[in-house]
PDB file of N, CA and C in Angstrom:
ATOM      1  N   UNK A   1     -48.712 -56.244  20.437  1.00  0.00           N
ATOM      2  CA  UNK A   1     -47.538 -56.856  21.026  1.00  0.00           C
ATOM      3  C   UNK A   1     -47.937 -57.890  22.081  1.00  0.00           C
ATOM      4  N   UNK A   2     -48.732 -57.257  23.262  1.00  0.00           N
ATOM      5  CA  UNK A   2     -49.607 -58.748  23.510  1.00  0.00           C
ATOM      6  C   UNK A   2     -49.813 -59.805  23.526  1.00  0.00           C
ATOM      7  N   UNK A   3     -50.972 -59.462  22.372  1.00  0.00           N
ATOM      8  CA  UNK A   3     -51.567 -60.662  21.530  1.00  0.00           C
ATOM      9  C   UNK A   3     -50.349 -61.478  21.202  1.00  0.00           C
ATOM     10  N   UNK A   4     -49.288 -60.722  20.142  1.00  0.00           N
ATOM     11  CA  UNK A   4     -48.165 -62.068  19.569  1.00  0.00           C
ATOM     12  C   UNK A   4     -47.477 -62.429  20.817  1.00  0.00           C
ATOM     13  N   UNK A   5     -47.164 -62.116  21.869  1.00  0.00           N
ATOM     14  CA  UNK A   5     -46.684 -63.206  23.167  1.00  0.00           C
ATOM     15  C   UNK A   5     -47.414 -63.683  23.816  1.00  0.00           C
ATOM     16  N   UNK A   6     -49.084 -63.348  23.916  1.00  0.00           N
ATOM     17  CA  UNK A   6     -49.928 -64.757  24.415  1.00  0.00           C
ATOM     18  C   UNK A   6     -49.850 -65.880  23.537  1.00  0.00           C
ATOM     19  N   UNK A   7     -49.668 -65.121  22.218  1.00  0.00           N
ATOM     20  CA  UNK A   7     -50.084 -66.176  21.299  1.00  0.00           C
ATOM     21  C   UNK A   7     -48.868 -67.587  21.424  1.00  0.00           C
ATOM     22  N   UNK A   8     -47.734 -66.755  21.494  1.00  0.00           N
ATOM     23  CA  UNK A   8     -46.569 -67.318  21.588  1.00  0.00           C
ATOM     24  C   UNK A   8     -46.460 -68.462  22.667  1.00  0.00           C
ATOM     25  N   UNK A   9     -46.835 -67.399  23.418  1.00  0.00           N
ATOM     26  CA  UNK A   9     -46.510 -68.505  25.084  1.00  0.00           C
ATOM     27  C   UNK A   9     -47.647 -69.582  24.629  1.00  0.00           C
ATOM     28  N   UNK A  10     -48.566 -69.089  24.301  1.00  0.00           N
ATOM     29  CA  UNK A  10     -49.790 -70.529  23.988  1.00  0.00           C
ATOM     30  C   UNK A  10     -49.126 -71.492  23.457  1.00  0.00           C
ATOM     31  N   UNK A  11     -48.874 -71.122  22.112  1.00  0.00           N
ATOM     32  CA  UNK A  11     -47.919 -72.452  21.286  1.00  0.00           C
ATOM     33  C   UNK A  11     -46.665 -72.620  21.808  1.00  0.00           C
ATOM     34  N   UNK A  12     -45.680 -72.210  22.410  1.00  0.00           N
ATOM     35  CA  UNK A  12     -44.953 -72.819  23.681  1.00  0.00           C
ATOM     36  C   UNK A  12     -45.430 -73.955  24.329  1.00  0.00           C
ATOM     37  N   UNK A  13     -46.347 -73.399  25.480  1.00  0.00           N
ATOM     38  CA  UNK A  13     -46.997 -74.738  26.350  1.00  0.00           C
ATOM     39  C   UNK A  13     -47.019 -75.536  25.675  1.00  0.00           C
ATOM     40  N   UNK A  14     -48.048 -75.368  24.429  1.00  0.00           N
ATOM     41  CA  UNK A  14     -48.886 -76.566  24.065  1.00  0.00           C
ATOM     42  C   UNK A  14     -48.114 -77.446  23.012  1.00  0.00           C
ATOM     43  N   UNK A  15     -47.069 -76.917  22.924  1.00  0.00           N
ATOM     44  CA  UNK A  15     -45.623 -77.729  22.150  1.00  0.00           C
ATOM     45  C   UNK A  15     -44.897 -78.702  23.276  1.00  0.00           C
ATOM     46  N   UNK A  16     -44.673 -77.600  24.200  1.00  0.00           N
ATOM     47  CA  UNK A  16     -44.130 -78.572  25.571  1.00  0.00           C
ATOM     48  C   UNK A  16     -44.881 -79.227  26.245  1.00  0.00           C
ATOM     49  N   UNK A  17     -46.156 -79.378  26.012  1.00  0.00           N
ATOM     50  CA  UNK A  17     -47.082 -80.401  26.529  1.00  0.00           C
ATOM     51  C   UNK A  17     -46.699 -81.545  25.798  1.00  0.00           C
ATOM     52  N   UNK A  18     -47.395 -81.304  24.654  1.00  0.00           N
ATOM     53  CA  UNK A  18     -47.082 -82.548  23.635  1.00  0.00           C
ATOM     54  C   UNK A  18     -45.446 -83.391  23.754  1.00  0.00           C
ATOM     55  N   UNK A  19     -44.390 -82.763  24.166  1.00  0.00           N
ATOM     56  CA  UNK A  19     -42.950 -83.049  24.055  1.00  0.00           C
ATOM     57  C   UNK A  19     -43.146 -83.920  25.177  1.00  0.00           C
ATOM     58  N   UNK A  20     -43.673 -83.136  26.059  1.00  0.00           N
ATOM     59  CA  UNK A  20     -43.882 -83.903  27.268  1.00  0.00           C
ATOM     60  C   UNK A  20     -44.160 -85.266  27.426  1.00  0.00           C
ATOM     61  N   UNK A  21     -45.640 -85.490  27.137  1.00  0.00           N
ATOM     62  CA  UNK A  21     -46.253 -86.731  27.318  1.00  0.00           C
ATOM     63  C   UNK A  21     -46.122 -87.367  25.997  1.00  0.00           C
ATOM     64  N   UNK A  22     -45.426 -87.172  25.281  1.00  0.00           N
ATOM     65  CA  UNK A  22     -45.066 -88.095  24.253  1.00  0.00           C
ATOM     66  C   UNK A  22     -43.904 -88.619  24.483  1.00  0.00           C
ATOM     67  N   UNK A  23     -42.996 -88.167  24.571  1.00  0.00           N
ATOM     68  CA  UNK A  23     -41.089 -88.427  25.014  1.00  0.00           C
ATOM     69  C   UNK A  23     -41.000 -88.952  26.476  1.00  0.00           C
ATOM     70  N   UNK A  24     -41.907 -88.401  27.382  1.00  0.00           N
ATOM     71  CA  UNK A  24     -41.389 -88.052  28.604  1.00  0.00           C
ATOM     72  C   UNK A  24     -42.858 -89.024  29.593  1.00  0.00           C
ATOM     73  N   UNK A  25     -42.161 -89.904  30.226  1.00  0.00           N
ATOM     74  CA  UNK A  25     -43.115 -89.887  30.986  1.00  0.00           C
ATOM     75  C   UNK A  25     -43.038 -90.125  32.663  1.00  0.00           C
ATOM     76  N   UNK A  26     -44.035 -90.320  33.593  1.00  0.00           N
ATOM     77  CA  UNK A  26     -44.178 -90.142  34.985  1.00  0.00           C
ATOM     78  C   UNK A  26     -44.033 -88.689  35.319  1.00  0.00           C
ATOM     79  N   UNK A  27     -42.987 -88.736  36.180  1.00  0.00           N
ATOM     80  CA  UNK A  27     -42.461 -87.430  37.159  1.00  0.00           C
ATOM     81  C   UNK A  27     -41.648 -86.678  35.769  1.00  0.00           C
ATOM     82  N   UNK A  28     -41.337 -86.268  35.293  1.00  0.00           N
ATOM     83  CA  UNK A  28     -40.830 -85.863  34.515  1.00  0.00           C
ATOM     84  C   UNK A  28     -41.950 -85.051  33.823  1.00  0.00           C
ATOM     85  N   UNK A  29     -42.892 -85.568  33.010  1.00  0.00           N
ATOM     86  CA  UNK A  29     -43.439 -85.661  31.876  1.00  0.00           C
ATOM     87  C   UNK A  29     -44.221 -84.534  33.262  1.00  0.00           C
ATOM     88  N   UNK A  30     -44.739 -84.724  34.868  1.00  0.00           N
ATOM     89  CA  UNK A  30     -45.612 -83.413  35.387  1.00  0.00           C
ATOM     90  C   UNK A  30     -44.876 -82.427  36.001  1.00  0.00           C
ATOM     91  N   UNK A  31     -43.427 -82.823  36.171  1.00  0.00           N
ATOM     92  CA  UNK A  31     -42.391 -81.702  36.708  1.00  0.00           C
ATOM     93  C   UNK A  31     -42.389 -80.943  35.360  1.00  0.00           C
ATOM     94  N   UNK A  32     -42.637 -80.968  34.414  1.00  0.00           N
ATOM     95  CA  UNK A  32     -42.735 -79.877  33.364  1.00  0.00           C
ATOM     96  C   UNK A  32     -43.544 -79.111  32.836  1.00  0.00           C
ATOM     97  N   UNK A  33     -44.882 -80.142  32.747  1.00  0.00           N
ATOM     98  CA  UNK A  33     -45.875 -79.298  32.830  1.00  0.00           C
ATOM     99  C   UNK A  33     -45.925 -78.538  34.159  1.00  0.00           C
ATOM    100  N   UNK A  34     -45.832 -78.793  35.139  1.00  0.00           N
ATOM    101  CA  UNK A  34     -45.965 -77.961  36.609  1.00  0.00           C
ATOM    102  C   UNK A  34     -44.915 -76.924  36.417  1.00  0.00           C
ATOM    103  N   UNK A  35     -43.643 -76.729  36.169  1.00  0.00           N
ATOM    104  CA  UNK A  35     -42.845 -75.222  35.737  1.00  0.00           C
ATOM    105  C   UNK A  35     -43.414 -74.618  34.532  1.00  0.00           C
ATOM    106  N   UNK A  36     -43.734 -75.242  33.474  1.00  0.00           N
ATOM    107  CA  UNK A  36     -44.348 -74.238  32.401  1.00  0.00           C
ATOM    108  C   UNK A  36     -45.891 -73.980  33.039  1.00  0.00           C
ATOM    109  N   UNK A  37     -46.150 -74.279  33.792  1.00  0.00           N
ATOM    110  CA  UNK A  37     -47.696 -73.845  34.011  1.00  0.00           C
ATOM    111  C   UNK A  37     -47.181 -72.365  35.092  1.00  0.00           C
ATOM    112  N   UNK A  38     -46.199 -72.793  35.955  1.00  0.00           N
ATOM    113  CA  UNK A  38     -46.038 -71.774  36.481  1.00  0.00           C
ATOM    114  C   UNK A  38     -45.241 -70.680  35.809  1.00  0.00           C
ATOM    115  N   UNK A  39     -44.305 -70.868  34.838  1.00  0.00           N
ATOM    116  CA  UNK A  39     -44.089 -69.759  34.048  1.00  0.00           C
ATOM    117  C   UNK A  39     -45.235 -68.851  33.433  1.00  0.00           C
ATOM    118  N   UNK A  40     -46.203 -69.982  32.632  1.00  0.00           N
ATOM    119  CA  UNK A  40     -46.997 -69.363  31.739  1.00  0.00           C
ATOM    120  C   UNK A  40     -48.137 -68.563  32.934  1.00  0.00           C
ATOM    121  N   UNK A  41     -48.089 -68.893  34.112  1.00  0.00           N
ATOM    122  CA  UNK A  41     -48.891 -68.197  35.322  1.00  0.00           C
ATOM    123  C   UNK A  41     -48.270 -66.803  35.608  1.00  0.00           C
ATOM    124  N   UNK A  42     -47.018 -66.775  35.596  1.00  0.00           N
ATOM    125  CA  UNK A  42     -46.682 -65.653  36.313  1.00  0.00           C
ATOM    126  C   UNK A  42     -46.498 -64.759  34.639  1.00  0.00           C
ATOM    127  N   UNK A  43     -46.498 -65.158  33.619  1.00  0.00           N
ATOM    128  CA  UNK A  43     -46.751 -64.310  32.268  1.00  0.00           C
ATOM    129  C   UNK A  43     -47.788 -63.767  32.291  1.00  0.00           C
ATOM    130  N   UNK A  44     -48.876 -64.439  32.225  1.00  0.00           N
ATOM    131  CA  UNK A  44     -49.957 -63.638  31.924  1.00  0.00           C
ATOM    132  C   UNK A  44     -50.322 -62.816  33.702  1.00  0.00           C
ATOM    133  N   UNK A  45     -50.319 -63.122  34.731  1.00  0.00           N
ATOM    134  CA  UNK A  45     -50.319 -61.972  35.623  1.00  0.00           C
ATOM    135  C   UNK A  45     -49.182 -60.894  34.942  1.00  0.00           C
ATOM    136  N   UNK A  46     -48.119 -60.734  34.766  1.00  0.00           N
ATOM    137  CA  UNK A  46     -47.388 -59.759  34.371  1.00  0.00           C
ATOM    138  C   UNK A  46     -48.344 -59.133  33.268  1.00  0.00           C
ATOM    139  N   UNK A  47     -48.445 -59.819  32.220  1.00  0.00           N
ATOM    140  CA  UNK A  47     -49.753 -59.074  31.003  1.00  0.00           C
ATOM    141  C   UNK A  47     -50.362 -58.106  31.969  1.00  0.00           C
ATOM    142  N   UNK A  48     -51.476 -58.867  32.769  1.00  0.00           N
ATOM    143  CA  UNK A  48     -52.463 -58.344  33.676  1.00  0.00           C
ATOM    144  C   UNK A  48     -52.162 -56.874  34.196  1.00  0.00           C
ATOM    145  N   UNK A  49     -50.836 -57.190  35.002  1.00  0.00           N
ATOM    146  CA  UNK A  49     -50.654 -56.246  35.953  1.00  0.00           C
ATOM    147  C   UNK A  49     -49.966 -54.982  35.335  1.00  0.00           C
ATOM    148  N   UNK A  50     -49.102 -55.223  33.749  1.00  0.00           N
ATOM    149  CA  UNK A  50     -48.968 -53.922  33.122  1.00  0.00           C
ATOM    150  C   UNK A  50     -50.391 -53.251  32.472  1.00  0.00           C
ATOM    151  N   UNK A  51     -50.993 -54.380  32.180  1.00  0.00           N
ATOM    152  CA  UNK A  51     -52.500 -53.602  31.400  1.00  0.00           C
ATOM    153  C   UNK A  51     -52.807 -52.699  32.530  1.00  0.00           C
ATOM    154  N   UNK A  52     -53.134 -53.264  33.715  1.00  0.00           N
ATOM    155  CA  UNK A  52     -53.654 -52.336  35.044  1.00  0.00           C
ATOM    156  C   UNK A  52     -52.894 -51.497  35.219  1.00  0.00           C
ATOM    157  N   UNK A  53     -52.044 -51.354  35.333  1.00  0.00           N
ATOM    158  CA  UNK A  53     -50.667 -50.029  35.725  1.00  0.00           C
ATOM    159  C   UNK A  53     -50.883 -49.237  34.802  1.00  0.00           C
ATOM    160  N   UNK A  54     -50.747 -49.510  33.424  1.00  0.00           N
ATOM    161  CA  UNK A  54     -50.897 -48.719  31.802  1.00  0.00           C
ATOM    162  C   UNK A  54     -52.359 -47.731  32.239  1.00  0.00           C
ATOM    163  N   UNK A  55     -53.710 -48.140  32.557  1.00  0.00           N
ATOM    164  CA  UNK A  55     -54.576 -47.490  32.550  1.00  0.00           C
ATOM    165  C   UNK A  55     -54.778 -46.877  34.146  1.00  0.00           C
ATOM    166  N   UNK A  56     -53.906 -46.892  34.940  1.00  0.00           N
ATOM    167  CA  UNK A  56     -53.602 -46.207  36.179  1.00  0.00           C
ATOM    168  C   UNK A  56     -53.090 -45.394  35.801  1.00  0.00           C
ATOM    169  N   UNK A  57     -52.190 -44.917  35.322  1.00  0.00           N
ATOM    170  CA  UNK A  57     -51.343 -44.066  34.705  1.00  0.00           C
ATOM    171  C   UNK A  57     -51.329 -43.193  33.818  1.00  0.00           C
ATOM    172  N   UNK A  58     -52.412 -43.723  32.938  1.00  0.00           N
ATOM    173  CA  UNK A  58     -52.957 -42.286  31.729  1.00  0.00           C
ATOM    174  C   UNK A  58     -54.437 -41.881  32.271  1.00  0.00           C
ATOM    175  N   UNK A  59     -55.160 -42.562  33.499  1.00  0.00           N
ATOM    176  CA  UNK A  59     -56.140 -42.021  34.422  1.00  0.00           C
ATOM    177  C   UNK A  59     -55.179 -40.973  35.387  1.00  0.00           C
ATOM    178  N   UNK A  60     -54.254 -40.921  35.723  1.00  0.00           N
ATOM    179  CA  UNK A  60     -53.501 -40.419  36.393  1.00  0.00           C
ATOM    180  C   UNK A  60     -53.147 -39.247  36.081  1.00  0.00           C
ATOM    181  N   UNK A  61     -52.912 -39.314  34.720  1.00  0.00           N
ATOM    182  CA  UNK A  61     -52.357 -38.064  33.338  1.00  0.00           C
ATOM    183  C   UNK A  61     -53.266 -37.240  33.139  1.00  0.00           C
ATOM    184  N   UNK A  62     -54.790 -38.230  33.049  1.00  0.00           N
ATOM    185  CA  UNK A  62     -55.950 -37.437  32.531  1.00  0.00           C
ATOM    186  C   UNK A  62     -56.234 -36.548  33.707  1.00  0.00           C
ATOM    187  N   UNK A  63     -56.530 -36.909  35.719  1.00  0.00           N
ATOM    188  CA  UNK A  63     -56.644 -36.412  36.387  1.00  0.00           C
ATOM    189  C   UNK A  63     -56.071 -35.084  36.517  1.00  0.00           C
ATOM    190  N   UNK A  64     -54.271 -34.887  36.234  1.00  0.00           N
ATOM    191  CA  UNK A  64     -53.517 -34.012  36.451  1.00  0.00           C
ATOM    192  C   UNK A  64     -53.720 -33.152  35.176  1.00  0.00           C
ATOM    193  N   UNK A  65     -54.320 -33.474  34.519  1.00  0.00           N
ATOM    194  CA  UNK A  65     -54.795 -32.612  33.255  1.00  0.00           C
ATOM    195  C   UNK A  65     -55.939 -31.909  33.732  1.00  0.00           C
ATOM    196  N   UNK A  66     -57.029 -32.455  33.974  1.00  0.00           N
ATOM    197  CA  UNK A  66     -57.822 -31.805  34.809  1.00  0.00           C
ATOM    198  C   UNK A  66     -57.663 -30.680  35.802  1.00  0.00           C
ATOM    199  N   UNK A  67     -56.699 -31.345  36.235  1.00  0.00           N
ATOM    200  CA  UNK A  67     -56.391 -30.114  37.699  1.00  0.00           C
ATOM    201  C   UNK A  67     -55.239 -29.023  37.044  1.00  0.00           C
ATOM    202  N   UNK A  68     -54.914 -29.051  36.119  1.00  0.00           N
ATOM    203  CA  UNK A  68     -54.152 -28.222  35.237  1.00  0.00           C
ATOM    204  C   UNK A  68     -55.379 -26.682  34.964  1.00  0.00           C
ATOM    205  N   UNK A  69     -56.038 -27.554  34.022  1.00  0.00           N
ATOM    206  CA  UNK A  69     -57.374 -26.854  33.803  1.00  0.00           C
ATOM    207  C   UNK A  69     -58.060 -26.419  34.622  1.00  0.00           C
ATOM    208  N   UNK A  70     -58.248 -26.864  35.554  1.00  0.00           N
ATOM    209  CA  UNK A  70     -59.114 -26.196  36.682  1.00  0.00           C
ATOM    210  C   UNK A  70     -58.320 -24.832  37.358  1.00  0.00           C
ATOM    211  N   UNK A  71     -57.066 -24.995  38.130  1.00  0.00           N
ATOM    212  CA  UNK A  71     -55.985 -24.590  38.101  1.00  0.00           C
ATOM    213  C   UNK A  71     -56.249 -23.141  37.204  1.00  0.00           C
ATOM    214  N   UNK A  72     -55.610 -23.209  35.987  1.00  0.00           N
ATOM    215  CA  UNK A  72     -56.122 -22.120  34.520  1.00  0.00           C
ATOM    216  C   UNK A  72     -57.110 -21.648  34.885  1.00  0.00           C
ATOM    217  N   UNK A  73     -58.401 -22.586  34.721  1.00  0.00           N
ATOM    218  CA  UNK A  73     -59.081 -21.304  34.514  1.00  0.00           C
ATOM    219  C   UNK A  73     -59.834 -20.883  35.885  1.00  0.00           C
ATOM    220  N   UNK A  74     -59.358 -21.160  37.519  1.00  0.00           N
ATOM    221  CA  UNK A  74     -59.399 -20.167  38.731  1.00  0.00           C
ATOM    222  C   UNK A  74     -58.518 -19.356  38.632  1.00  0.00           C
ATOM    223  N   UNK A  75     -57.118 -19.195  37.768  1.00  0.00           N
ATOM    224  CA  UNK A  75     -56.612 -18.478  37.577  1.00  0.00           C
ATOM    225  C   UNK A  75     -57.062 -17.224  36.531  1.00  0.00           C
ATOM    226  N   UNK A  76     -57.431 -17.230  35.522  1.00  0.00           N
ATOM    227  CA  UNK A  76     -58.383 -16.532  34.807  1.00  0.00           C
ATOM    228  C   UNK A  76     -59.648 -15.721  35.454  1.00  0.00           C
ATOM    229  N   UNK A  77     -60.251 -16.566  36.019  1.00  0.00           N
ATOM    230  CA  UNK A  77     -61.396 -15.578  36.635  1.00  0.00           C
ATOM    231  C   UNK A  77     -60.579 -14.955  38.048  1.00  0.00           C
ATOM    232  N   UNK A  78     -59.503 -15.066  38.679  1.00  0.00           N
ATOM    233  CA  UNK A  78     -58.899 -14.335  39.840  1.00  0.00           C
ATOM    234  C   UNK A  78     -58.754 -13.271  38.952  1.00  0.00           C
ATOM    235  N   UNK A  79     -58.124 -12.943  37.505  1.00  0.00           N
ATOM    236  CA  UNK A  79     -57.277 -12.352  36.833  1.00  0.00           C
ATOM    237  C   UNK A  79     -58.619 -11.086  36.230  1.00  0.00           C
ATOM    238  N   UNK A  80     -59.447 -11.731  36.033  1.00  0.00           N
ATOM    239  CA  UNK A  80     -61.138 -10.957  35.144  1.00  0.00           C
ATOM    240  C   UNK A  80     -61.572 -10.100  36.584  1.00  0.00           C
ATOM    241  N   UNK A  81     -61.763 -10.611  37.895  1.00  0.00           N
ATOM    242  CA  UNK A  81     -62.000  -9.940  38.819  1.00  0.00           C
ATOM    243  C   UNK A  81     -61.277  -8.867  39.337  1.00  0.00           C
ATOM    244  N   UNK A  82     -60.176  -9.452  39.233  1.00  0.00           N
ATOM    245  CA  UNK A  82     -59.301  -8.114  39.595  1.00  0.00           C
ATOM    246  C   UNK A  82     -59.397  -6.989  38.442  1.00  0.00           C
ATOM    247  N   UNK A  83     -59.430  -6.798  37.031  1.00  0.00           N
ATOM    248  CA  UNK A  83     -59.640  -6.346  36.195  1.00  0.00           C
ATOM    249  C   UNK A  83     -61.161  -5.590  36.579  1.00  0.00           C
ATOM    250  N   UNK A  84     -61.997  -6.192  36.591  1.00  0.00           N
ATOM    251  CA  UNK A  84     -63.462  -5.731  36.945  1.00  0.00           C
ATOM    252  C   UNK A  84     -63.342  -4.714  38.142  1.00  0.00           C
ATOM    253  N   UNK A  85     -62.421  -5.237  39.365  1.00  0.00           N
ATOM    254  CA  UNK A  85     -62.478  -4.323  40.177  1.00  0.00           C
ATOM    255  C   UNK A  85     -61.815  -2.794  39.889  1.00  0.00           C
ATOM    256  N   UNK A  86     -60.761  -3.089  38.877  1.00  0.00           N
ATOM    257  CA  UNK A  86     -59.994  -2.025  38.621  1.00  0.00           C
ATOM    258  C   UNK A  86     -60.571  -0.739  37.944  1.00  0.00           C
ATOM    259  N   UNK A  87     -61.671  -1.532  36.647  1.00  0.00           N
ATOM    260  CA  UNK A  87     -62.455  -0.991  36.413  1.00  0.00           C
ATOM    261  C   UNK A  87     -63.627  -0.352  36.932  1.00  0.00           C
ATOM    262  N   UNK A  88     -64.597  -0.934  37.969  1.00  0.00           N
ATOM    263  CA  UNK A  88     -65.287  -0.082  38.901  1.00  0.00           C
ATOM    264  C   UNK A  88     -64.552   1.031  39.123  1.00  0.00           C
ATOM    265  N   UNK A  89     -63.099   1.113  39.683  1.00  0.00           N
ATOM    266  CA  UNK A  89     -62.441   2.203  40.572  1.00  0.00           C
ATOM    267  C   UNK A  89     -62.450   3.661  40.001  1.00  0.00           C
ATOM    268  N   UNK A  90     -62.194   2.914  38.677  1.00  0.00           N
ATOM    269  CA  UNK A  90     -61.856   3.814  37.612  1.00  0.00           C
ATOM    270  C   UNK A  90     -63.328   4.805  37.057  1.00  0.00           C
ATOM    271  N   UNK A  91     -64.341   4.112  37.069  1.00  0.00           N
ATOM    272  CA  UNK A  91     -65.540   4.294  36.618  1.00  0.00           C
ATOM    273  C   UNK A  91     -66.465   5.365  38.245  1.00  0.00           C
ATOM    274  N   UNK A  92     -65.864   4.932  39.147  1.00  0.00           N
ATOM    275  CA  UNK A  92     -66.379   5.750  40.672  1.00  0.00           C
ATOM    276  C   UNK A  92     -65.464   7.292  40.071  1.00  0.00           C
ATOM    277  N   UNK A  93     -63.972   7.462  40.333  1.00  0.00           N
ATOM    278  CA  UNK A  93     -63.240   8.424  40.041  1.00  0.00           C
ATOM    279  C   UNK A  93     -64.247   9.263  38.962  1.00  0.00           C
ATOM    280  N   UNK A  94     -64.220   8.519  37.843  1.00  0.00           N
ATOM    281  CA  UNK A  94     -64.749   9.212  36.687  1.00  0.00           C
ATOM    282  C   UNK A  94     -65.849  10.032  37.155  1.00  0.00           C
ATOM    283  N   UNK A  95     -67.127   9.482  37.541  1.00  0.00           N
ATOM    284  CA  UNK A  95     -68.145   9.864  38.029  1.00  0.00           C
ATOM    285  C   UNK A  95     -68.010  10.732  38.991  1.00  0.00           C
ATOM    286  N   UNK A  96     -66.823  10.712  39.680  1.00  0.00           N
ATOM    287  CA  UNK A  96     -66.935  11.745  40.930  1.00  0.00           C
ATOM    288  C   UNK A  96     -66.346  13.112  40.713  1.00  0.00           C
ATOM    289  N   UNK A  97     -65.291  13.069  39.582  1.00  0.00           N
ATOM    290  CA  UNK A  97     -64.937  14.162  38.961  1.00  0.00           C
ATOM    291  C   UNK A  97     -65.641  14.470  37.888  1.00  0.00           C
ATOM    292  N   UNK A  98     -66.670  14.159  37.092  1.00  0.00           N
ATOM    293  CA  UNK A  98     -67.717  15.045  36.725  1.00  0.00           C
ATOM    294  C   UNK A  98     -67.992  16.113  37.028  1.00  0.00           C
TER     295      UNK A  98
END
């Protein structure tokens, strides 16, 4: 999706260039290139700045996935220890009523 609106905006400009300095000339012919340059400027920062946000965000996902997991499994070994201890208790009793 991208790609076909760089591509787009490319052949844009470079249509309105040509319209430009062929039809159009002086102040005119650079008051247009100067707004499409600044359109096509603040497009591709927008590209930019969703690509950057996009991989902030599933780094973000992946982190909290992580700490999910980590999370789990300190929960698991709290859960095995207490079990282990229960078992010692059980295993002292046994032995002591022998």
């Amino acid at each position: 999706m991208k790609r076909i609106l760089f591509i787009l905006l490319t052949v844009l400009s470079i249509t309105a260039a040509v319209f430009a300095f062929m039809y159009l000339s002086g102040a005119r012919a650079e008051l247009i290139l100067f707004v499409l340059g600044g359109f096509c400027g603040i497009f591709l920062m927008n590209l930019v700045v969703m690509s950057k946000n996009n991989k902030i965000n599933s780094y973000a996902r992946e982190l909290e996935k992580e700490s999910i997991i980590s999370n789990e499994s300190s929960s698991k070994v709290k859960v095995l220890e207490s079990k282990i201890e229960v078992l010692e208790k059980a295993l002292e009793n046994a032995l002591k009523n022998k």
